[in-house]
N, C-alpha and C. Protein backbone atom coordinates (compact mmCIF):
# COMPACT_ATOMS: atom_id res chain seq x y z
N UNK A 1 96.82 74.93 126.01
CA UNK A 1 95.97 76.11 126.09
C UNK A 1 96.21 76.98 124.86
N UNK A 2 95.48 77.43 124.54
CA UNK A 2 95.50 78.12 122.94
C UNK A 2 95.59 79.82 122.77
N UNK A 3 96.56 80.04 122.00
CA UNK A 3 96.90 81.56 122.36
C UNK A 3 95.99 82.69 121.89
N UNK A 4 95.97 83.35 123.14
CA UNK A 4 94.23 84.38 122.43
C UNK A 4 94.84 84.91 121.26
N UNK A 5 93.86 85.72 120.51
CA UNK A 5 94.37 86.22 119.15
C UNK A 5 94.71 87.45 119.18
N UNK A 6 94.39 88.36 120.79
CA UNK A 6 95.19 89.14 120.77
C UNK A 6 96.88 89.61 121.16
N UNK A 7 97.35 88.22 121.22
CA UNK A 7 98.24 87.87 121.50
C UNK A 7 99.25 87.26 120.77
N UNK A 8 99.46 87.73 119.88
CA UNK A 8 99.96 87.22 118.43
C UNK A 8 101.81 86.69 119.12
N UNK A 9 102.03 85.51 118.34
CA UNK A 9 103.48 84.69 119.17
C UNK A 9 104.25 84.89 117.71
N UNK A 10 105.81 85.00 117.69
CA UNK A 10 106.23 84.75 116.84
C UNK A 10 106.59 84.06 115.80
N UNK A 11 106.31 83.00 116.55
CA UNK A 11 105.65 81.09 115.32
C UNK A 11 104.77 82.31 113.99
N UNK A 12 103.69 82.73 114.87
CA UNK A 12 102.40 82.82 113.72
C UNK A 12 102.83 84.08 113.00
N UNK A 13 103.78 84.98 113.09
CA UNK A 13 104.10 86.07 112.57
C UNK A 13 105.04 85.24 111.36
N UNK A 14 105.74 84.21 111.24
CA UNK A 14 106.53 84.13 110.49
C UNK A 14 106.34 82.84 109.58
N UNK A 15 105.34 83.11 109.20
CA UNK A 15 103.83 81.93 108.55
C UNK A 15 104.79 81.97 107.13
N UNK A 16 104.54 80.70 106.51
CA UNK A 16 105.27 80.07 105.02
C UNK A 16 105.33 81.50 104.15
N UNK A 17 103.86 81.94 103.50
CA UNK A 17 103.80 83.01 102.63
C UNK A 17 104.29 84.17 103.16
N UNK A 18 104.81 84.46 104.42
CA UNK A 18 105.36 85.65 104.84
C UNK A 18 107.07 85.45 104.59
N UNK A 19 107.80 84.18 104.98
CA UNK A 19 109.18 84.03 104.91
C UNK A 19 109.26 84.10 103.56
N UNK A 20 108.21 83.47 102.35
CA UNK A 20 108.80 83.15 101.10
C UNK A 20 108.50 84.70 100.30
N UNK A 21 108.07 85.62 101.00
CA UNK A 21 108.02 86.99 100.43
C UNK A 21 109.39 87.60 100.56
N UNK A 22 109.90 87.18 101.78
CA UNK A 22 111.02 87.57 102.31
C UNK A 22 112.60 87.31 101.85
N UNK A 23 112.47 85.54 101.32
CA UNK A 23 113.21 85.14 101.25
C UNK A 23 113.81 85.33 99.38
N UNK A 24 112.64 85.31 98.61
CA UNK A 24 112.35 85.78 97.12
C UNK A 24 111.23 86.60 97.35
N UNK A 25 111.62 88.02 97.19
CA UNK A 25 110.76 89.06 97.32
C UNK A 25 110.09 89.52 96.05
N UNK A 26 108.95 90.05 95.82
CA UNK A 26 108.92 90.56 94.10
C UNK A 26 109.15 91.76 93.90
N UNK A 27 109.85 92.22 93.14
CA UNK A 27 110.30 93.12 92.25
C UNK A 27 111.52 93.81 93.18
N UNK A 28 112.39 93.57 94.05
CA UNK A 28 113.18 93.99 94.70
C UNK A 28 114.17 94.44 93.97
N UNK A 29 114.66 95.91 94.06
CA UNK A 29 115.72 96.23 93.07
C UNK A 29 115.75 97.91 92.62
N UNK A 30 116.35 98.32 91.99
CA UNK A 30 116.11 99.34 91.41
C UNK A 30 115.02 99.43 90.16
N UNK A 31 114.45 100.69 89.76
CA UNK A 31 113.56 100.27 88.61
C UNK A 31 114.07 101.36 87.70
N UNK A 32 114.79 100.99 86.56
CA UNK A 32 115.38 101.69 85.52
C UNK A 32 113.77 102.91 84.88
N UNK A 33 114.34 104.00 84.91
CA UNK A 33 112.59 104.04 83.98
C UNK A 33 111.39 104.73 84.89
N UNK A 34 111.79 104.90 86.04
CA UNK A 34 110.41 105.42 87.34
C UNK A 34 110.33 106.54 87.06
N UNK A 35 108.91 106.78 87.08
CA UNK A 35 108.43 107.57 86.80
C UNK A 35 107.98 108.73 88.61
N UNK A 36 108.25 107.59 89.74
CA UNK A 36 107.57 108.20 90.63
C UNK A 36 108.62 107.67 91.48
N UNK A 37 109.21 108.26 92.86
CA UNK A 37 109.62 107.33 94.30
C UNK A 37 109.85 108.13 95.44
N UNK A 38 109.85 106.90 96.85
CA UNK A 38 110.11 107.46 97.62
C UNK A 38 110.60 107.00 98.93
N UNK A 39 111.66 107.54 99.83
CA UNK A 39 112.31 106.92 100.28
C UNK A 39 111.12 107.11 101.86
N UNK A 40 111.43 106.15 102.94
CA UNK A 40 111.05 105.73 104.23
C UNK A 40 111.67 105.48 105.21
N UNK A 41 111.44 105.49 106.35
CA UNK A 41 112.31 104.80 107.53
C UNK A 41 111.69 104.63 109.02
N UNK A 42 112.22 104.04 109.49
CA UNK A 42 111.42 103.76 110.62
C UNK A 42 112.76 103.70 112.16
N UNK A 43 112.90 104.96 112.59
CA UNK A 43 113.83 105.02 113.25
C UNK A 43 114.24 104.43 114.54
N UNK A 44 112.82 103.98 114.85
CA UNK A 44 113.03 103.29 116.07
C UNK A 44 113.54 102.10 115.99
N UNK A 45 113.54 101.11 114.94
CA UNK A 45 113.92 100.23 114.38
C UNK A 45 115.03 99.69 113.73
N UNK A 46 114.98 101.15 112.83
CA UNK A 46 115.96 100.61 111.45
C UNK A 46 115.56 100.49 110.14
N UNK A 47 114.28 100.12 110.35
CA UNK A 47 113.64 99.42 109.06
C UNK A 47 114.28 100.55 107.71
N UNK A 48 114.21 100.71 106.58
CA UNK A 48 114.13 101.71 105.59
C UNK A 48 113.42 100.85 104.42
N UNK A 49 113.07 101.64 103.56
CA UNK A 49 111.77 101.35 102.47
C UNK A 49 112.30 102.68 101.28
N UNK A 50 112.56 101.92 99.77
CA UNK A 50 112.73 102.69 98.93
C UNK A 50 111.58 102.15 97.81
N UNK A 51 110.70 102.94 97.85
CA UNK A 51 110.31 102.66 96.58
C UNK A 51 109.83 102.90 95.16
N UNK A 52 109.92 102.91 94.23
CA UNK A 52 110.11 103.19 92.50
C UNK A 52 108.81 103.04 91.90
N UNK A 53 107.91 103.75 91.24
CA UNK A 53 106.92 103.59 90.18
C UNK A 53 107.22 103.68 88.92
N UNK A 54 106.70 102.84 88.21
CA UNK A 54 106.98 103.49 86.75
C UNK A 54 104.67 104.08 86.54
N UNK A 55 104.57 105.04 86.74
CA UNK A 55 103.14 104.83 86.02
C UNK A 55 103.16 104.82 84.72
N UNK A 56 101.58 104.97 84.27
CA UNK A 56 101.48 104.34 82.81
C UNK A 56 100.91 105.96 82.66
N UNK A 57 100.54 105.90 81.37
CA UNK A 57 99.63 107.46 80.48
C UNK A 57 98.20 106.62 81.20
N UNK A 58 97.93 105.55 81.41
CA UNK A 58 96.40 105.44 81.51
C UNK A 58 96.40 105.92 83.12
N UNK A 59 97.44 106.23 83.79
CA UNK A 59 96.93 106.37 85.27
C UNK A 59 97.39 105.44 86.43
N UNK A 60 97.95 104.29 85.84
CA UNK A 60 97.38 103.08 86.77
C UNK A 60 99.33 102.73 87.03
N UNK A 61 99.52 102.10 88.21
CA UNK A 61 101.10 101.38 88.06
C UNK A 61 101.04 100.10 86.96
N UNK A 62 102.13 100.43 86.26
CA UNK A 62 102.88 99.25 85.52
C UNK A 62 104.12 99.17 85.78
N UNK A 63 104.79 99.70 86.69
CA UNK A 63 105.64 98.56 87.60
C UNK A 63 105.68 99.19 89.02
N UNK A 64 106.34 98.61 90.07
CA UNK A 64 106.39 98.98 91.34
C UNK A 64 107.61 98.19 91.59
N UNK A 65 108.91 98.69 92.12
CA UNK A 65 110.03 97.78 93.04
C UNK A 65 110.42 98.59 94.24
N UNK A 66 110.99 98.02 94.77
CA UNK A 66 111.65 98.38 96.51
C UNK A 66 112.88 97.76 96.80
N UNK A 67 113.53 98.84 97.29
CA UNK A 67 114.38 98.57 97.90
C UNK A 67 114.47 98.63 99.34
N UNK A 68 115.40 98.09 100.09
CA UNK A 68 115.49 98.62 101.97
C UNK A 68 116.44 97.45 102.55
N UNK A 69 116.50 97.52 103.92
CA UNK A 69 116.62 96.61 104.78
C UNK A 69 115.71 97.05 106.09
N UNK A 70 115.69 96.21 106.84
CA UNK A 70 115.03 95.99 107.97
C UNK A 70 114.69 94.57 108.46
N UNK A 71 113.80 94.03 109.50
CA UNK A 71 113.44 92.63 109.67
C UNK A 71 112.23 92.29 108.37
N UNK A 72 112.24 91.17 109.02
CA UNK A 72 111.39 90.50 107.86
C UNK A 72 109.69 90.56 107.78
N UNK A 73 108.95 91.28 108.78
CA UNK A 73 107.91 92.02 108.89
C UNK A 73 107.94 93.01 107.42
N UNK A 74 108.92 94.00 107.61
CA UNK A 74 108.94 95.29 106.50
C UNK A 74 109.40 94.48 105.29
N UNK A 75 110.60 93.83 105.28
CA UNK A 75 110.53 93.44 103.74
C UNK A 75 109.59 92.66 103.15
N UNK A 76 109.02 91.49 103.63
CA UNK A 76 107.84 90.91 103.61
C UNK A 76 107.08 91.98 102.78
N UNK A 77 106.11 92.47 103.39
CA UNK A 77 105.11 93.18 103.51
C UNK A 77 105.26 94.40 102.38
N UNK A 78 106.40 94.51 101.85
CA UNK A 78 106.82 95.33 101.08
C UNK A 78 107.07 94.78 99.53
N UNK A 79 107.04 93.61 99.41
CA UNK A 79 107.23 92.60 98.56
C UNK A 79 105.04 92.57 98.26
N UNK A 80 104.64 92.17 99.42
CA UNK A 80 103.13 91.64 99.30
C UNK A 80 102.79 92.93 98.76
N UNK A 81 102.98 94.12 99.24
CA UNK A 81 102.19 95.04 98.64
C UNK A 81 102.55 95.64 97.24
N UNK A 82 103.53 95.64 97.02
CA UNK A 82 103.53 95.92 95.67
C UNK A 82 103.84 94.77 94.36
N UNK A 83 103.15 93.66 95.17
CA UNK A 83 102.48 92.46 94.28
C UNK A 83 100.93 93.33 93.78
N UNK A 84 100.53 92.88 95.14
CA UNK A 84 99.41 93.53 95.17
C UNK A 84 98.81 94.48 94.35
N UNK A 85 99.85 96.27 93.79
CA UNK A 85 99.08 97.64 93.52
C UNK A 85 99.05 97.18 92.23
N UNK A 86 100.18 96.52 91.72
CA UNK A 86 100.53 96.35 90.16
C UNK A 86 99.58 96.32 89.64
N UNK A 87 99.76 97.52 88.37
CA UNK A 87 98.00 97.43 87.00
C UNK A 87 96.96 98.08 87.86
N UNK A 88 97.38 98.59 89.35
CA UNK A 88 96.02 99.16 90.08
C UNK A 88 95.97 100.58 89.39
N UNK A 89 94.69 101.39 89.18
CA UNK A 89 95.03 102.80 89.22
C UNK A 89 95.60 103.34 90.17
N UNK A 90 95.80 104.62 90.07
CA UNK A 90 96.50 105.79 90.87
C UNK A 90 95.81 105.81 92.64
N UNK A 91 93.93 106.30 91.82
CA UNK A 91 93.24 106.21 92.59
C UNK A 91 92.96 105.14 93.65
N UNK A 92 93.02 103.60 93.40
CA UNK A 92 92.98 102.66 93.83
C UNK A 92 93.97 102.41 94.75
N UNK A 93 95.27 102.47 94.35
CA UNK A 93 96.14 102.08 95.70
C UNK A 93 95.91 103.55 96.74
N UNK A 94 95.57 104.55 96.24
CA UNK A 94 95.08 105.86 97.00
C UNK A 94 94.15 105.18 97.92
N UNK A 95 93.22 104.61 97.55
CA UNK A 95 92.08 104.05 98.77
C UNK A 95 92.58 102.68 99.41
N UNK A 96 94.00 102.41 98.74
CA UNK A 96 94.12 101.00 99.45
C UNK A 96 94.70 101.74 100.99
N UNK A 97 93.98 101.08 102.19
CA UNK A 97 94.14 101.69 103.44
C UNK A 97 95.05 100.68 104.08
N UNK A 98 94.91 101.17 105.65
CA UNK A 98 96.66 100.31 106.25
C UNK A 98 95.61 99.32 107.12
N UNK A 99 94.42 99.72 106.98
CA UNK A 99 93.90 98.14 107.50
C UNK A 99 93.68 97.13 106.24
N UNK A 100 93.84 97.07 105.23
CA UNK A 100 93.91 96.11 103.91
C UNK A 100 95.10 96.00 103.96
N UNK A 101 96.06 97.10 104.44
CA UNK A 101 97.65 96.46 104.36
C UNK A 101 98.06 95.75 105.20
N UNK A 102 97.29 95.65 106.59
CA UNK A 102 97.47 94.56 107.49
C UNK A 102 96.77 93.48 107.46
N UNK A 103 95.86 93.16 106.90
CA UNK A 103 95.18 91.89 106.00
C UNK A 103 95.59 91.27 105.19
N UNK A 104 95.98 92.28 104.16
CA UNK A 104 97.36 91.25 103.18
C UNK A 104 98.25 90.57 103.61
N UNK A 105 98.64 91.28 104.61
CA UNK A 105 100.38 90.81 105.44
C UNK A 105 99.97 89.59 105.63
N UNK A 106 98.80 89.33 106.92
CA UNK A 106 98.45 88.27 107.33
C UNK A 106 98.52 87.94 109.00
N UNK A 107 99.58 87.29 109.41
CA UNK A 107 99.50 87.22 110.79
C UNK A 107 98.86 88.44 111.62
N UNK A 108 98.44 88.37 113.09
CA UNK A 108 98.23 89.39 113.27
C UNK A 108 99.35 90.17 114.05
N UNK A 109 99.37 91.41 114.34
CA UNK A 109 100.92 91.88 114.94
C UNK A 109 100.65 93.12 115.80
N UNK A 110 101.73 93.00 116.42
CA UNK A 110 101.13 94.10 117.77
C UNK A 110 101.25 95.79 117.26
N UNK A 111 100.93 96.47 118.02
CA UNK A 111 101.05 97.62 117.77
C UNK A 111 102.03 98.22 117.30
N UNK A 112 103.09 97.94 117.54
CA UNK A 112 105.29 98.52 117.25
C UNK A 112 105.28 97.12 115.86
N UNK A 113 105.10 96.36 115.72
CA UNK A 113 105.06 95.35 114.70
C UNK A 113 104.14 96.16 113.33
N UNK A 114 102.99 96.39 113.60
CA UNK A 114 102.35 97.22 112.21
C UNK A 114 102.91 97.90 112.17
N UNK A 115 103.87 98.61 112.35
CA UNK A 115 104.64 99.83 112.20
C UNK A 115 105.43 99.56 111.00
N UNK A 116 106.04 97.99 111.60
CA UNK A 116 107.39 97.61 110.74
C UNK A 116 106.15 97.25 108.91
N UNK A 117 104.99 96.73 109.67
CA UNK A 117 104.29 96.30 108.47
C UNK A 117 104.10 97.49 107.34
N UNK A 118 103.60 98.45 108.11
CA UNK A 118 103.16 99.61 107.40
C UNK A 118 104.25 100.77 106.64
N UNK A 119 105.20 100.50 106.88
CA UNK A 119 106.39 101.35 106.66
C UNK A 119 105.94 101.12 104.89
N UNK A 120 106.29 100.24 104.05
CA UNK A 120 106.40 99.80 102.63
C UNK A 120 104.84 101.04 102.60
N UNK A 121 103.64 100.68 102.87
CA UNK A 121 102.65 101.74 102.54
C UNK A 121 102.51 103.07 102.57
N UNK A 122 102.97 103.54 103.76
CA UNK A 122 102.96 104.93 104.06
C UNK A 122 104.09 105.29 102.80
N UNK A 123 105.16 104.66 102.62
CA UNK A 123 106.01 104.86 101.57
C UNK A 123 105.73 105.10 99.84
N UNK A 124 104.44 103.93 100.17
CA UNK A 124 104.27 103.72 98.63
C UNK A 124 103.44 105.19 98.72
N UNK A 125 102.11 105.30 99.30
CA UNK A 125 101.20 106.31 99.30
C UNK A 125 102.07 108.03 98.96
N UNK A 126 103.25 108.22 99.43
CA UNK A 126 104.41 109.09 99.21
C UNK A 126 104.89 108.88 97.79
N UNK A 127 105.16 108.25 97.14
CA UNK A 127 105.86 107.57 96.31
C UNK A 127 104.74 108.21 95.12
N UNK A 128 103.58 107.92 95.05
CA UNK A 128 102.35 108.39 94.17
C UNK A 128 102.53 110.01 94.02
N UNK A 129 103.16 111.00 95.24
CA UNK A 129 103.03 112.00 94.82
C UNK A 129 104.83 112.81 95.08
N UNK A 130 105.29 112.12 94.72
CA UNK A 130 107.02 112.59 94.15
C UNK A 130 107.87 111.87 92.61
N UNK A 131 107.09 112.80 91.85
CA UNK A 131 107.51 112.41 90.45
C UNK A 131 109.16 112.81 90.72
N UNK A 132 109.51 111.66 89.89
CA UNK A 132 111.26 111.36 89.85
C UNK A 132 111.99 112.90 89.38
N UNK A 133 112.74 113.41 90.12
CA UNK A 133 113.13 114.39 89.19
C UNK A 133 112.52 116.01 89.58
N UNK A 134 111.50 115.93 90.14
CA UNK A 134 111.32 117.31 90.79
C UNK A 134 111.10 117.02 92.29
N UNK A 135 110.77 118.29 93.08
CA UNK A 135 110.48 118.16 94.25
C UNK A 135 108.94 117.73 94.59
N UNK A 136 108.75 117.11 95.98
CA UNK A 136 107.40 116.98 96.39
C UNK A 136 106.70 117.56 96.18
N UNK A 137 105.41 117.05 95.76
CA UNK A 137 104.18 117.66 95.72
C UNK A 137 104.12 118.69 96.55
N UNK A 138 103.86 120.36 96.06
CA UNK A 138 103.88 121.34 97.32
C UNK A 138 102.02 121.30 98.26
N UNK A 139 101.56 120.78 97.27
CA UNK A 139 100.13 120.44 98.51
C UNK A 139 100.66 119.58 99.67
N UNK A 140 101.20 118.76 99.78
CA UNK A 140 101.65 117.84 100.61
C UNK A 140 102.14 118.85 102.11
N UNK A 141 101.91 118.51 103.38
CA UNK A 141 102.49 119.21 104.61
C UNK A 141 103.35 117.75 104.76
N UNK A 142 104.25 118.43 106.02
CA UNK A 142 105.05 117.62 105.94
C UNK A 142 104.79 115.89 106.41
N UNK A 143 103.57 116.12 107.12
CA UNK A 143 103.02 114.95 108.04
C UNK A 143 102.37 114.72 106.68
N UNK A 144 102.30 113.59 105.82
CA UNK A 144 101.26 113.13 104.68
C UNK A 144 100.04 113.10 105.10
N UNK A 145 98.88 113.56 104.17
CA UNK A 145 97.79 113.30 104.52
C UNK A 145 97.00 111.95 104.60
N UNK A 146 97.65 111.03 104.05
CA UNK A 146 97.27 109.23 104.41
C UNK A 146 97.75 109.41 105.81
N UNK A 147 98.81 109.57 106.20
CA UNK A 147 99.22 109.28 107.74
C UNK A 147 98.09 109.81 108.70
N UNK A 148 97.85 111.13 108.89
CA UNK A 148 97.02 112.31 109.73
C UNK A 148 95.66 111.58 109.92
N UNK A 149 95.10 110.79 108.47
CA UNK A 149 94.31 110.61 108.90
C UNK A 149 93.84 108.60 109.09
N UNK A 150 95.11 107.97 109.12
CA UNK A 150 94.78 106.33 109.40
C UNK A 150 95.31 106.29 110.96
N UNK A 151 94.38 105.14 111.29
CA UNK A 151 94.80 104.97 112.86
C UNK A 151 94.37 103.71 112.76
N UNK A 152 95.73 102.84 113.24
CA UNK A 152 95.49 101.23 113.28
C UNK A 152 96.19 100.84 114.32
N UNK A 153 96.18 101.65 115.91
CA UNK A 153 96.60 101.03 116.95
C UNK A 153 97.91 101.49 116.78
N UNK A 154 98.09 101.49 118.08
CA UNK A 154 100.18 101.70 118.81
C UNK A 154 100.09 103.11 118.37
N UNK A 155 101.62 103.70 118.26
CA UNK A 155 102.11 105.26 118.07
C UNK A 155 102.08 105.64 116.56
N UNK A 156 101.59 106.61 116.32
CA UNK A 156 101.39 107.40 114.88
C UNK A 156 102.78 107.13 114.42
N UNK A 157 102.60 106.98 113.07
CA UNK A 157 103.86 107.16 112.25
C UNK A 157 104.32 108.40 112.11
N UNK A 158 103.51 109.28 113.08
CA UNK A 158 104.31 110.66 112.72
C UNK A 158 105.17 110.65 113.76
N UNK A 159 105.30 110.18 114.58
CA UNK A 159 105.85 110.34 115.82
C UNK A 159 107.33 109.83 115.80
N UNK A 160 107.69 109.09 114.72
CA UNK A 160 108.75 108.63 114.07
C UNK A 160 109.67 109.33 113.65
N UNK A 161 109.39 110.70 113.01
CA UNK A 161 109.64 111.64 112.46
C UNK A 161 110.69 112.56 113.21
C-alpha cells in the first residue's frame, strides 16, 4: 500500500541529495572577510544556524558559509540554500520565500520538520540586514518582517522565541 504524500516517512526525508548535503556540506565554516551575519536557533530542538555573507559593491552575495549543529534536516538544507543564493542579488534571496525553501530541500516534511528546514532561511533573510560589526538594522522589530509575514504550516517561528 503506498504512503499518501501527506504522510511523509523517514526513508523519503533522507533521499541521496539530502545526506550528501549533509555529509559534504558547501561552504561550511567560518568566512574570513563577511561583510554581513547572523546567528539562529531553534529551541525546541537544538538545531542552531550561523551564517556569514561576504556581499559584493554590485549588491548581490559573493560568498555565503554556515556554521551550526542540529539534525540533518537543518544542516542539509542549510548547505542547499546557500548553494543556491550565491551571485543572487540582495533583492533576490529577499524574495526567495520558505515555500522555494521547502522545494529546494525536497522531501516533503511535516509541520515541526520545516521548522528544522527553515531555520538556515529565516537566518539567512537576518543575516542580509546585520552588517558585521554594528548593531541590527534599527527598522527591524524584534519578530523579522520575513517571519510575520510567511506561513508554511505547523507553529510560527516566532513562537520559538
Amino acid at each position: 500500500m503506498p504512503i499518501p504524500q501527506d504522510d511523509p516517512n523517514d526513508q523519503d526525508i533522507y533521499q541521496e541529495h539530502v545526506l550528501d548535503h549533509y555529509e559534504d556540506p558547501y561552504n561550511r565554516g567560518p568566512l574570513a572577510g563577511a561583510t554581513h551575519a547572523h546567528d539562529g536557533k531553534n529551541p525546541l530542538c537544538g538545531d542552531k544556524i550561523h551564517v556569514d555573507l561576504r556581499l559584493d559593491e554590485n549588491g548581490r552575495v559573493a560568498e555565503a558559509w554556515f556554521e551550526g549543529d542540529g539534525c540533518v534536516i537543518s544542516q542539509a538544507s542549510a548547505s542547499m540554500l546557500l548553494e543556491e543564493i550565491e551571485g543572487k542579488t540582495i533583492e533576490e534571496v529577499e524574495k526567495f520565500s520558505a515555500e522555494e525553501m521547502l522545494k529546494l530541500f525536497g522531501p516533503q516534511l511535516t509541520p515541526n520538520r520545516q521548522k528544522c528546514c527553515l531555520l538556515s532561511w529565516k537566518v539567512l533573510k537576518g543575516a542580509l540586514h546585520r552588517p558585521v560589526g554594528t548593531e541590527a538594522d534599527p527598522s527591524n522589530t524584534e519578530e523579522d518582517e520575513t517571519e510575520s509575514q510567511t506561513s508554511f504550516g505547523g507553529p510560527s517561528l516566532g513562537e520559538e522565541q
